[in-house]
N, C-alpha and C. Protein backbone atom coordinates (compact mmCIF):
# COMPACT_ATOMS: atom_id res chain seq x y z
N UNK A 1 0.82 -1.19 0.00
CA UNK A 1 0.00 0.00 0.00
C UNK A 1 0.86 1.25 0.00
N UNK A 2 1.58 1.26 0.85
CA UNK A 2 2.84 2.45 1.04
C UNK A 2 3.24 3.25 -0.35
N UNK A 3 3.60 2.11 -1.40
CA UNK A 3 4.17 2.07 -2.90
C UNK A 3 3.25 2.69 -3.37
N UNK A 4 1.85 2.19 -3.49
CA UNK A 4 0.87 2.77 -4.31
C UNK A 4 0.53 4.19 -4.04
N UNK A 5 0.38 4.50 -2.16
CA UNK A 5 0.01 5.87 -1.59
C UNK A 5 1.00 7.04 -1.93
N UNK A 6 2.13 6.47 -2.43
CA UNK A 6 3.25 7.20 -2.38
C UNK A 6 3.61 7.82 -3.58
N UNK A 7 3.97 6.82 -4.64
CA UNK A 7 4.08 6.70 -5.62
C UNK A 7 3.51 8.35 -6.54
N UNK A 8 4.72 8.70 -7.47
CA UNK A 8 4.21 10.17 -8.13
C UNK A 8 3.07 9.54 -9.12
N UNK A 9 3.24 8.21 -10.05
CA UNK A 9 2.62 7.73 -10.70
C UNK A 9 1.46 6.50 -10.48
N UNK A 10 0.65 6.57 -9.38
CA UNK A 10 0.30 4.91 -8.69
C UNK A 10 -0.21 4.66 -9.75
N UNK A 11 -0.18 3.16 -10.01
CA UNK A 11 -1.24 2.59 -10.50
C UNK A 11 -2.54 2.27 -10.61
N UNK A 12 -2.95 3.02 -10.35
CA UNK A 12 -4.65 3.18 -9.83
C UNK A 12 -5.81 2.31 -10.90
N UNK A 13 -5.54 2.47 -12.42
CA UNK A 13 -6.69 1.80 -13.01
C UNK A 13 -6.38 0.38 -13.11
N UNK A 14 -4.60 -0.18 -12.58
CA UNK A 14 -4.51 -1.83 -12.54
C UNK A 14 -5.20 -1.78 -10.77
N UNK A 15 -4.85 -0.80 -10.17
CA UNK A 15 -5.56 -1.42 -8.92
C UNK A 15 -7.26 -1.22 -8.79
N UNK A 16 -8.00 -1.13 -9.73
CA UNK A 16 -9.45 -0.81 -10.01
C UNK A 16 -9.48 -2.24 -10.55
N UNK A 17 -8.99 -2.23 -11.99
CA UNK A 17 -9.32 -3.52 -12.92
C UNK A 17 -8.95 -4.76 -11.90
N UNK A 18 -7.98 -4.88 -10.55
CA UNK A 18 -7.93 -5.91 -9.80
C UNK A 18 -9.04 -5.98 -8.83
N UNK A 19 -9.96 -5.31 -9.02
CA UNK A 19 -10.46 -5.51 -7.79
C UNK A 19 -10.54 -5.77 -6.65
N UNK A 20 -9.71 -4.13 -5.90
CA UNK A 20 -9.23 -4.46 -4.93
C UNK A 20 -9.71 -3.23 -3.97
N UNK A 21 -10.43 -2.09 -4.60
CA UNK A 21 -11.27 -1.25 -4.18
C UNK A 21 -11.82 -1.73 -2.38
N UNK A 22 -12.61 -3.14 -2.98
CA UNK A 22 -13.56 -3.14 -1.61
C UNK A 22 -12.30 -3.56 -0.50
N UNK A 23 -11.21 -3.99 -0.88
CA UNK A 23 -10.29 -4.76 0.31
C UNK A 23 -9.93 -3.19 1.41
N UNK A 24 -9.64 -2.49 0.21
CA UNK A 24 -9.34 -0.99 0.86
C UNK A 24 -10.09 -0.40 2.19
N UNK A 25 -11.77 -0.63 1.26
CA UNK A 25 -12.39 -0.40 2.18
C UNK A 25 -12.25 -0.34 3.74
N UNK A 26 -12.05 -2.47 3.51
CA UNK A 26 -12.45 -3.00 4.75
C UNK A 26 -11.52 -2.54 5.71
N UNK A 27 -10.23 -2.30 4.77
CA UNK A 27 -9.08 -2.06 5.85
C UNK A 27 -9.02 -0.92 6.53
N UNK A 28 -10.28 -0.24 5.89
CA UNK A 28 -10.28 1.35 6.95
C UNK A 28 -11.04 0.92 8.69
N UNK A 29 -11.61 -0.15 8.75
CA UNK A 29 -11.85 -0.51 9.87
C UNK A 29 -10.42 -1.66 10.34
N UNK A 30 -9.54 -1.59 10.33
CA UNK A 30 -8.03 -2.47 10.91
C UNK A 30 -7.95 -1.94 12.34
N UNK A 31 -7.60 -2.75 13.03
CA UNK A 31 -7.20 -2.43 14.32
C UNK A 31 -5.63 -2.03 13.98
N UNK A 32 -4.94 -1.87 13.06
CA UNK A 32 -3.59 -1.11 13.11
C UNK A 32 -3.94 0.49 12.43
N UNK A 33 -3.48 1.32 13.37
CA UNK A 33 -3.39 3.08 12.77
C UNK A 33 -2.89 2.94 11.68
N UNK A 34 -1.61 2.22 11.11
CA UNK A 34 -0.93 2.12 10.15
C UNK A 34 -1.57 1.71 9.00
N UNK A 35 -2.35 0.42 8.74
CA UNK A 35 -2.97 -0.12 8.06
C UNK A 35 -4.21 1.00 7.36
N UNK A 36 -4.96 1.34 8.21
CA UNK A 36 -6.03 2.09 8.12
C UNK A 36 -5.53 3.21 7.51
N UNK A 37 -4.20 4.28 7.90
CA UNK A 37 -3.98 5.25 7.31
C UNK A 37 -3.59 5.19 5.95
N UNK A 38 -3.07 3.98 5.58
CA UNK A 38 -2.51 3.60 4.63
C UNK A 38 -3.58 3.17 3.37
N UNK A 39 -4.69 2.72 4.15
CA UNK A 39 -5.96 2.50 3.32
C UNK A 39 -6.85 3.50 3.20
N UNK A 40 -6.62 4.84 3.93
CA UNK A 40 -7.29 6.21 3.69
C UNK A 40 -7.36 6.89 2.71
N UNK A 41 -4.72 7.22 2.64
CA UNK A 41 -4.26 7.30 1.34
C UNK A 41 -4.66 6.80 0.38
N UNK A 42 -4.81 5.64 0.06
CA UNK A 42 -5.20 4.62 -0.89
C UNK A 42 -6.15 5.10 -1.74
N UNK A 43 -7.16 5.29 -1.10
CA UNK A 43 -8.63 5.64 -0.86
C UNK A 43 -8.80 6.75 -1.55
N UNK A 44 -7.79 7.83 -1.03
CA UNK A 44 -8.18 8.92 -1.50
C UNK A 44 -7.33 9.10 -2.54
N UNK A 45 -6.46 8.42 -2.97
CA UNK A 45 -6.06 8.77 -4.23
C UNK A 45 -6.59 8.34 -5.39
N UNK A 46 -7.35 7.23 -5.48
CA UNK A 46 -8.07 7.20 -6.07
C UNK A 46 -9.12 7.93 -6.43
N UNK A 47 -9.81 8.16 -5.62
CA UNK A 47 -11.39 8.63 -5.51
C UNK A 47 -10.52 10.58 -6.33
N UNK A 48 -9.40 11.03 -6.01
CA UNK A 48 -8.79 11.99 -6.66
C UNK A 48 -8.47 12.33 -8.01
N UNK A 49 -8.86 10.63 -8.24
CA UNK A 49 -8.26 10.77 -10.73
C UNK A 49 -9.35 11.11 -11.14
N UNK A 50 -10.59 10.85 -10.71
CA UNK A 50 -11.07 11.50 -11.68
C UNK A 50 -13.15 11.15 -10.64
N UNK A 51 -13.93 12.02 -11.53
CA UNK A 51 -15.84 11.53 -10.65
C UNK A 51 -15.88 10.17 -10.79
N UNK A 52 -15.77 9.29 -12.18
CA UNK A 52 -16.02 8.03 -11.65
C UNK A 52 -15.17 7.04 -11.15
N UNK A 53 -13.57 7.28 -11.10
CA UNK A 53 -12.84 6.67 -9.97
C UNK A 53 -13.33 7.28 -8.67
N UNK A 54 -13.93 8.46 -8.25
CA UNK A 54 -14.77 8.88 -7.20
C UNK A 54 -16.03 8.05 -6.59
N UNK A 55 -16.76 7.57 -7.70
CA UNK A 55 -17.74 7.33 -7.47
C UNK A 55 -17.78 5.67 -7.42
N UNK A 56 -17.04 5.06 -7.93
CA UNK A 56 -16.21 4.04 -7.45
C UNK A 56 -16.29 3.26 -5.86
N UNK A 57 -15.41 4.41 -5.56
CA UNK A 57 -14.64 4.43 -4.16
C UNK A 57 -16.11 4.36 -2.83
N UNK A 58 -16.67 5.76 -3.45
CA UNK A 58 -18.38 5.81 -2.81
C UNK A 58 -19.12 4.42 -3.05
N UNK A 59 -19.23 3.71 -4.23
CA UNK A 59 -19.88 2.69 -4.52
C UNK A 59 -19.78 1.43 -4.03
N UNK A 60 -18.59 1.60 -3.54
CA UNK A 60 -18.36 0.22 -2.34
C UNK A 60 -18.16 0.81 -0.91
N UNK A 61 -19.01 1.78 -0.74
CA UNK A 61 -19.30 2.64 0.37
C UNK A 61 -18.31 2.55 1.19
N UNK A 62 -17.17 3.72 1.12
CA UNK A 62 -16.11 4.05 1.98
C UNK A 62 -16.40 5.32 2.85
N UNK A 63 -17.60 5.95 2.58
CA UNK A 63 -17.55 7.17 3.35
C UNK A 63 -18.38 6.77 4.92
N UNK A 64 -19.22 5.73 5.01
CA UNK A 64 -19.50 5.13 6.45
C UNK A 64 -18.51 4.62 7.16
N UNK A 65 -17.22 4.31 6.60
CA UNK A 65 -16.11 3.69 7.54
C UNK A 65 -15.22 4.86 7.54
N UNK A 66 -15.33 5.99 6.78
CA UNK A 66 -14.49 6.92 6.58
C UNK A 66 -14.82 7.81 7.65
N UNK A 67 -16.05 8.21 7.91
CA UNK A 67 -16.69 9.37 8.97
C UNK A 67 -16.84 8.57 10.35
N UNK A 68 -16.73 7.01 10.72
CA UNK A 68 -16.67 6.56 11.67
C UNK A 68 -14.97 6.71 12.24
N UNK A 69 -14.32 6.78 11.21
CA UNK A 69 -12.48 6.52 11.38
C UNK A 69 -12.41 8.60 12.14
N UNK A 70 -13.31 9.16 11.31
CA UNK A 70 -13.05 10.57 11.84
C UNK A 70 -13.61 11.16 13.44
N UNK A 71 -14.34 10.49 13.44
CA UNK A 71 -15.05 10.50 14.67
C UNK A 71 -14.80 9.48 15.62
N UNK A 72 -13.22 8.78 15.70
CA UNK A 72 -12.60 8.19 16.50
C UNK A 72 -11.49 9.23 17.20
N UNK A 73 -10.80 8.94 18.37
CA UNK A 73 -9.20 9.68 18.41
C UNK A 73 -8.63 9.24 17.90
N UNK A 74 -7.53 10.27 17.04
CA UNK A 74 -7.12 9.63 15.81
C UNK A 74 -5.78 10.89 15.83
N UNK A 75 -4.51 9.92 15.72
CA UNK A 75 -3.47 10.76 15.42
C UNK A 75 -3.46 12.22 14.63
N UNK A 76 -2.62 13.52 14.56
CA UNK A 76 -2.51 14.44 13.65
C UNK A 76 -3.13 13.82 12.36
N UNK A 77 -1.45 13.19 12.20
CA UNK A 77 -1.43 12.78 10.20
C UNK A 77 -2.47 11.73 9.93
N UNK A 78 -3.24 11.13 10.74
CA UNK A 78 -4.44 10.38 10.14
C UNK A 78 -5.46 11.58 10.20
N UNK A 79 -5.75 12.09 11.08
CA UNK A 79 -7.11 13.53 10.71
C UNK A 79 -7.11 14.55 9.50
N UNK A 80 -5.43 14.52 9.50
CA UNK A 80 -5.02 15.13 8.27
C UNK A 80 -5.27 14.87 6.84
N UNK A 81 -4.72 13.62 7.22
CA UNK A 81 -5.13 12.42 5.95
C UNK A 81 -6.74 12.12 5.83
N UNK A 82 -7.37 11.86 6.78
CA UNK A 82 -8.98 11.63 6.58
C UNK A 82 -9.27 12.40 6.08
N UNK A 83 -9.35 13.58 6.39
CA UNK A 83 -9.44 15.10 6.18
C UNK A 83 -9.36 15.11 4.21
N UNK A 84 -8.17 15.11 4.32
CA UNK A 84 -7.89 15.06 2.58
C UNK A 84 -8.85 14.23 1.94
N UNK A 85 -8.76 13.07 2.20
CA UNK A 85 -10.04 11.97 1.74
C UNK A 85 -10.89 12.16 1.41
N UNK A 86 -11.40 12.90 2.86
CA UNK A 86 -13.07 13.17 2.59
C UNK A 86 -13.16 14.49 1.41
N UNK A 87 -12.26 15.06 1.40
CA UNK A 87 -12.93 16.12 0.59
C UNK A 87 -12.42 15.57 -1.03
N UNK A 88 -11.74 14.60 -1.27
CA UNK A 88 -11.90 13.96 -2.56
C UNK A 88 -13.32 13.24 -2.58
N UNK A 89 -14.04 13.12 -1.53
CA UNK A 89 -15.80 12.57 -1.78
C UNK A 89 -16.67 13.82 -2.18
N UNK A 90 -16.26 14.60 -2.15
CA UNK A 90 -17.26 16.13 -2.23
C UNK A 90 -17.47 16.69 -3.30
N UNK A 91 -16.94 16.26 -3.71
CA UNK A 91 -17.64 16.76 -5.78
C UNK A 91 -18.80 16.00 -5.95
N UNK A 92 -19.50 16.75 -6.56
CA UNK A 92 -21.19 16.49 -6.83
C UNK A 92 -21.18 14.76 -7.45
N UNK A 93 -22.15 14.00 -7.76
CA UNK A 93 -23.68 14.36 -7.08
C UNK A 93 -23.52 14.65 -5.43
N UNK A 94 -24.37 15.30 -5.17
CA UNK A 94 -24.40 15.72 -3.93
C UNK A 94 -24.75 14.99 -3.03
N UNK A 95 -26.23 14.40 -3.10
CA UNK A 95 -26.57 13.20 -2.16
C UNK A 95 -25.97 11.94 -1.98
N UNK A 96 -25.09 11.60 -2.84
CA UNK A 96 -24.08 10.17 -1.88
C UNK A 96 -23.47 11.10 -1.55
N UNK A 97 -22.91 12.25 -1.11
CA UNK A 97 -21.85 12.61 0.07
C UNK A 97 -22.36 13.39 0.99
N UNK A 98 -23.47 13.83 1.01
CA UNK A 98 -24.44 15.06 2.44
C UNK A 98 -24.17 14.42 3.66
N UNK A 99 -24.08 13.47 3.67
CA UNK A 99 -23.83 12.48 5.24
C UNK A 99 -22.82 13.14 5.78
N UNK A 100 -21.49 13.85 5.09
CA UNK A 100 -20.46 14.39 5.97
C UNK A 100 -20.68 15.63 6.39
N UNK A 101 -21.81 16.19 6.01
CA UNK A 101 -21.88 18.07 6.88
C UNK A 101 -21.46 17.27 8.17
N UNK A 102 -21.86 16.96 8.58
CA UNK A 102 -21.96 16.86 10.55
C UNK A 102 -20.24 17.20 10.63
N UNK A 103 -19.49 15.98 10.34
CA UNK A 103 -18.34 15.46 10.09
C UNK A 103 -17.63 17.23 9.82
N UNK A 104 -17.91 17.97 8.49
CA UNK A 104 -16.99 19.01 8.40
C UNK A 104 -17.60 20.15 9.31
N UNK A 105 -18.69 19.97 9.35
CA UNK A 105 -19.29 21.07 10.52
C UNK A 105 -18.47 20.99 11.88
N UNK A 106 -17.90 19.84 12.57
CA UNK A 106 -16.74 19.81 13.18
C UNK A 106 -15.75 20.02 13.00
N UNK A 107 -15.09 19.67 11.72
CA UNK A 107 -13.57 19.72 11.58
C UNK A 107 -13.24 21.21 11.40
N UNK A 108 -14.33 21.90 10.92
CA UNK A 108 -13.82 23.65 11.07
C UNK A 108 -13.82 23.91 11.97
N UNK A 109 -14.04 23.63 13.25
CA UNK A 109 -13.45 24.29 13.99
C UNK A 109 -12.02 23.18 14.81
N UNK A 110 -11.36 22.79 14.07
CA UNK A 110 -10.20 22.33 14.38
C UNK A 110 -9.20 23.16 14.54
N UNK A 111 -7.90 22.95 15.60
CA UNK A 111 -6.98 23.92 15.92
C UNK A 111 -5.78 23.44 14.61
N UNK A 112 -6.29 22.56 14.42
CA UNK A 112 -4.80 21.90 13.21
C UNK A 112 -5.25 22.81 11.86
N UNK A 113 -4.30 23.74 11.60
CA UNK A 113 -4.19 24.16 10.21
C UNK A 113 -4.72 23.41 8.72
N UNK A 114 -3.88 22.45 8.73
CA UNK A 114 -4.30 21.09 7.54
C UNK A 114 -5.54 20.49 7.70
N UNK A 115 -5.90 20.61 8.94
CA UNK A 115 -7.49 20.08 8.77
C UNK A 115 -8.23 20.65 8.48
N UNK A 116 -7.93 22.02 8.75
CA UNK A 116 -9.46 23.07 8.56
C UNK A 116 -8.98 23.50 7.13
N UNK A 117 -7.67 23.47 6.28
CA UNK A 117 -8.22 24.11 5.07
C UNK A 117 -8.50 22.88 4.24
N UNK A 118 -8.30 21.39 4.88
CA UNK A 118 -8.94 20.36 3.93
C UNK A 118 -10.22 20.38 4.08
N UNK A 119 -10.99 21.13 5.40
CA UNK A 119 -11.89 21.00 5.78
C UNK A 119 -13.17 21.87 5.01
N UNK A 120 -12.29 23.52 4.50
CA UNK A 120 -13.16 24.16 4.26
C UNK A 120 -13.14 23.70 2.92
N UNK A 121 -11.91 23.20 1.96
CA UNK A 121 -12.00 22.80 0.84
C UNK A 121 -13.17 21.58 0.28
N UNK A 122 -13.51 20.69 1.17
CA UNK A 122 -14.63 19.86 1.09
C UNK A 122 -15.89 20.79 0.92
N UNK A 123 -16.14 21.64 1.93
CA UNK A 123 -17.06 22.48 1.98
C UNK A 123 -17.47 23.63 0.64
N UNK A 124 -15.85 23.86 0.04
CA UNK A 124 -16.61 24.38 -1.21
C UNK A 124 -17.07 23.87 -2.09
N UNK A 125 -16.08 22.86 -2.23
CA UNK A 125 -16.38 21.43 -3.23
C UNK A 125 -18.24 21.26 -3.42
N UNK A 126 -18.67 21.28 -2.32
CA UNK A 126 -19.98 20.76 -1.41
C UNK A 126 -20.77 21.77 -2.24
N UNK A 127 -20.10 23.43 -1.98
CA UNK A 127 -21.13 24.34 -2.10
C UNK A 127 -21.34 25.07 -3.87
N UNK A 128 -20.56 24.01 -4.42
CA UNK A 128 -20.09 24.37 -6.05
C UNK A 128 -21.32 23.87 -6.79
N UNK A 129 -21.93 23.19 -6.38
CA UNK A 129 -23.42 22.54 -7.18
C UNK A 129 -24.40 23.54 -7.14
N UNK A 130 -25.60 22.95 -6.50
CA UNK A 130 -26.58 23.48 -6.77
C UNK A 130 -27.12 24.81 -5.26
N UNK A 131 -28.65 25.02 -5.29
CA UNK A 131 -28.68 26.10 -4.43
C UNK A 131 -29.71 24.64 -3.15
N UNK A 132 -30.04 23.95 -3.80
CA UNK A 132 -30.21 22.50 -2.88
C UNK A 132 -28.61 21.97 -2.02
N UNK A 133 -27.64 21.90 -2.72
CA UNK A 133 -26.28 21.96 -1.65
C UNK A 133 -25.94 23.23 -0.71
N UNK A 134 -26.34 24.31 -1.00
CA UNK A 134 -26.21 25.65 -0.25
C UNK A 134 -26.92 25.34 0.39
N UNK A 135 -27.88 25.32 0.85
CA UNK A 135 -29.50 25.01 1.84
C UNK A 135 -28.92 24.37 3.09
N UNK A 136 -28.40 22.74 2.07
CA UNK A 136 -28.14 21.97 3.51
C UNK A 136 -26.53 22.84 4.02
N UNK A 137 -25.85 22.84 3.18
CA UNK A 137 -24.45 23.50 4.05
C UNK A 137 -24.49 24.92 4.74
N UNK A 138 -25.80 25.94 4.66
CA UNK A 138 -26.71 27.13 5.68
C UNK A 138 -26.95 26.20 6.79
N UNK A 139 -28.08 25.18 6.31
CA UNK A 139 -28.23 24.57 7.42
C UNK A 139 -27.41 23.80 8.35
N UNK A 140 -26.40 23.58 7.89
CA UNK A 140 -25.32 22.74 9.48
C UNK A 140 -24.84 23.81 9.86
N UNK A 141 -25.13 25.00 9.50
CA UNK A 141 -24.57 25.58 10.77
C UNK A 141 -23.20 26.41 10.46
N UNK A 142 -22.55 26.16 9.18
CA UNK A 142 -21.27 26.33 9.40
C UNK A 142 -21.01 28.08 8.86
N UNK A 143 -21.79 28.41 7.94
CA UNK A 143 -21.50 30.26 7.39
C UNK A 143 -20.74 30.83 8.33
N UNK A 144 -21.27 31.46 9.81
CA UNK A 144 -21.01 32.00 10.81
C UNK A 144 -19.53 31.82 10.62
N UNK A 145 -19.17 30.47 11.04
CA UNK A 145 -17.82 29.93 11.12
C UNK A 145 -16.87 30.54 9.84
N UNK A 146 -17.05 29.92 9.11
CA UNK A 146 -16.19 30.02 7.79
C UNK A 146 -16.37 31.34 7.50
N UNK A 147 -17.15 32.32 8.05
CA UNK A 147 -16.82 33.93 7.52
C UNK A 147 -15.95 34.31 8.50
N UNK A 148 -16.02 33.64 9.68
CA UNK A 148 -14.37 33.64 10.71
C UNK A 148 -13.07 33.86 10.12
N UNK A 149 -13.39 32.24 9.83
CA UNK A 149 -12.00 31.70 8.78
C UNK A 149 -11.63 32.65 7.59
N UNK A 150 -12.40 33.71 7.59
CA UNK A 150 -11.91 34.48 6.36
C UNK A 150 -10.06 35.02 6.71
N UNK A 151 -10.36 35.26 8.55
CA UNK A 151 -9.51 36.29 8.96
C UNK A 151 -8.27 35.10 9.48
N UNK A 152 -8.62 33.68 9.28
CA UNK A 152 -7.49 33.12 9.64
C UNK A 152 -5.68 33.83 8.89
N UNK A 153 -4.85 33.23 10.06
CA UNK A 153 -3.36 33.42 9.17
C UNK A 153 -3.08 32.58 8.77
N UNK A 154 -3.57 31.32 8.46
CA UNK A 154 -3.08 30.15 7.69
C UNK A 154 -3.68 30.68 6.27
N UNK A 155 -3.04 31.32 5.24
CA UNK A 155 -3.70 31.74 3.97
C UNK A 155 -3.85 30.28 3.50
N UNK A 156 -4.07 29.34 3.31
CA UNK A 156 -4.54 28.32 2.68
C UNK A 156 -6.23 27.51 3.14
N UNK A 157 -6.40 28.16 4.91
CA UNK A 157 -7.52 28.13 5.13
C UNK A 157 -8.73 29.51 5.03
N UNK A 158 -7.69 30.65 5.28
CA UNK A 158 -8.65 31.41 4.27
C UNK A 158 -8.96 31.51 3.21
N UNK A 159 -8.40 31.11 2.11
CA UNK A 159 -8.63 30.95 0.67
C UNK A 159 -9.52 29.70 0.69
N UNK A 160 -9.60 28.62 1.39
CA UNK A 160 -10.48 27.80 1.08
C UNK A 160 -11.81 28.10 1.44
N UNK A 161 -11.86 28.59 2.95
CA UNK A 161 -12.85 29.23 3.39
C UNK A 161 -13.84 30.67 2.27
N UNK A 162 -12.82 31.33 1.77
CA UNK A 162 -13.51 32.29 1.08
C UNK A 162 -14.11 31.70 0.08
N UNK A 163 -13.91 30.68 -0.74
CA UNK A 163 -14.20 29.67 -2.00
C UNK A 163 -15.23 29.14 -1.38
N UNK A 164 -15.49 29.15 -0.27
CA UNK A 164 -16.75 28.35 0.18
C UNK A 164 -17.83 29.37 0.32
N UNK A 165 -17.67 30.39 1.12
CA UNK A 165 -18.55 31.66 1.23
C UNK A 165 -18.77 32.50 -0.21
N UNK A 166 -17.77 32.72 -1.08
CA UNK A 166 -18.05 33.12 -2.93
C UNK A 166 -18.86 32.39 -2.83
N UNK A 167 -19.20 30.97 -3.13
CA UNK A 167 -19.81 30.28 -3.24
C UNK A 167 -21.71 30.80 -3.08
N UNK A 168 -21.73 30.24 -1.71
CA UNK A 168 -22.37 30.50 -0.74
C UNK A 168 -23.27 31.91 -1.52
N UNK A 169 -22.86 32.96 -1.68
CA UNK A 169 -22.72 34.10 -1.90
C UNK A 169 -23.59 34.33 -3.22
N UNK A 170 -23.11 33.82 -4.23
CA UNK A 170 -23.06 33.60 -5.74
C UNK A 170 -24.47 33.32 -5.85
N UNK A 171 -25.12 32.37 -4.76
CA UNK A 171 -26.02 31.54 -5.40
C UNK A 171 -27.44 32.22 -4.77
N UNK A 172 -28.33 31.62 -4.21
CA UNK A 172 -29.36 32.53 -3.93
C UNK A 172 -29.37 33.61 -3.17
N UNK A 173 -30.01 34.86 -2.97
CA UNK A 173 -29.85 35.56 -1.91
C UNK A 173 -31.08 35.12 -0.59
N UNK A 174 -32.17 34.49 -1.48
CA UNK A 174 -33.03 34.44 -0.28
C UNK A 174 -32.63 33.15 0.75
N UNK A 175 -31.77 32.41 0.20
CA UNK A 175 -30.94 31.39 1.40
C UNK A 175 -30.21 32.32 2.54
N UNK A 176 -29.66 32.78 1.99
CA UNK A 176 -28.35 33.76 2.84
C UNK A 176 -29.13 34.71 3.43
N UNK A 177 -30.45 35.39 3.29
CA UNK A 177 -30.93 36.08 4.49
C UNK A 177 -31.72 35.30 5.37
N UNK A 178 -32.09 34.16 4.92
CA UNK A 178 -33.02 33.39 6.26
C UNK A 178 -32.39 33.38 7.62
């Protein structure tokens, strides 16, 4: 796994055509940190080439073992790494991935730098569709927050954060005054 996570070039469509997607999965539930992080990477590099290597990854449902792995205690570089993951699930269609508002509605307010701008980056991802994805991402709660994050000093979480609020912004006005 290491080779493949690592790798500038992985092999990703021999590790699709092997069918080895669902093993990935399972291994996000391993009782080794190592294993699991390693099957996160995995995970998310795939679900990263392209919507239907995305949708793939969703299709042998990795985001229920993925938001259970986040909502464990869980080292830096695995939250980090989850973190990244999940927001390779966040490109539209929208409804196989709505299950994670809760999930990023937490991670913004994380003290770790890398989490919150993977965090708000999911969130724009999220808010790039329709004015039905704006609705639910008003509704968890998070605007308030992420117009915070405008003023962060990590410029990589304010820039993600602002990409989420443009967003936000762009699309209806009668969402944004309710």
């Amino acid at each position: 796994m290491k080779l493949f996570s690592n790798d500038c070039r992985p092999p990703i469509e021999e590790v699709i055509q092997a069918g080895v997607v669902p093993r990935f999965v399972e291994l996000l539930g391993s009782p080794s940190d190592y294993v699991r992080e390693q099957a996160v990477l995995v995970l998310g590099n795939i679900a990263a080439v392209s919507l239907r290597c995305r949708d793939l990854v969703l299709g042998h449902r990795a985001l229920l073992p993925l938001l259970a792995l986040l909502n464990e205690p869980v080292s830096r570089t695995m939250l980090e790494n989850a973190t990244w993951t999940l927001s390779r699930f966040c490109k539209p269609p929208f409804d196989q991935v709505k299950l994670v508002l809760p999930t990023l509605a937490r991670l913004i307010h994380s003290k770790d730098e890398v989490v919150l701008a993977k965090a708000c980056r999911a969130l724009s991802y999220l808010s790039d569709d329709t004015n039905d994805n704006i609705q639910a991402i008003i509704e968890a709660g998070v605007l308030g927050h992420l117009v915070e994050l405008l003023r962060h000093p990590f410029p990589s979480v304010a820039i993600s954060a602002l990409y989420t609020v443009r967003n936000i912004v762009t699309r209806n006005d009668v969402q944004i005054l309710k």
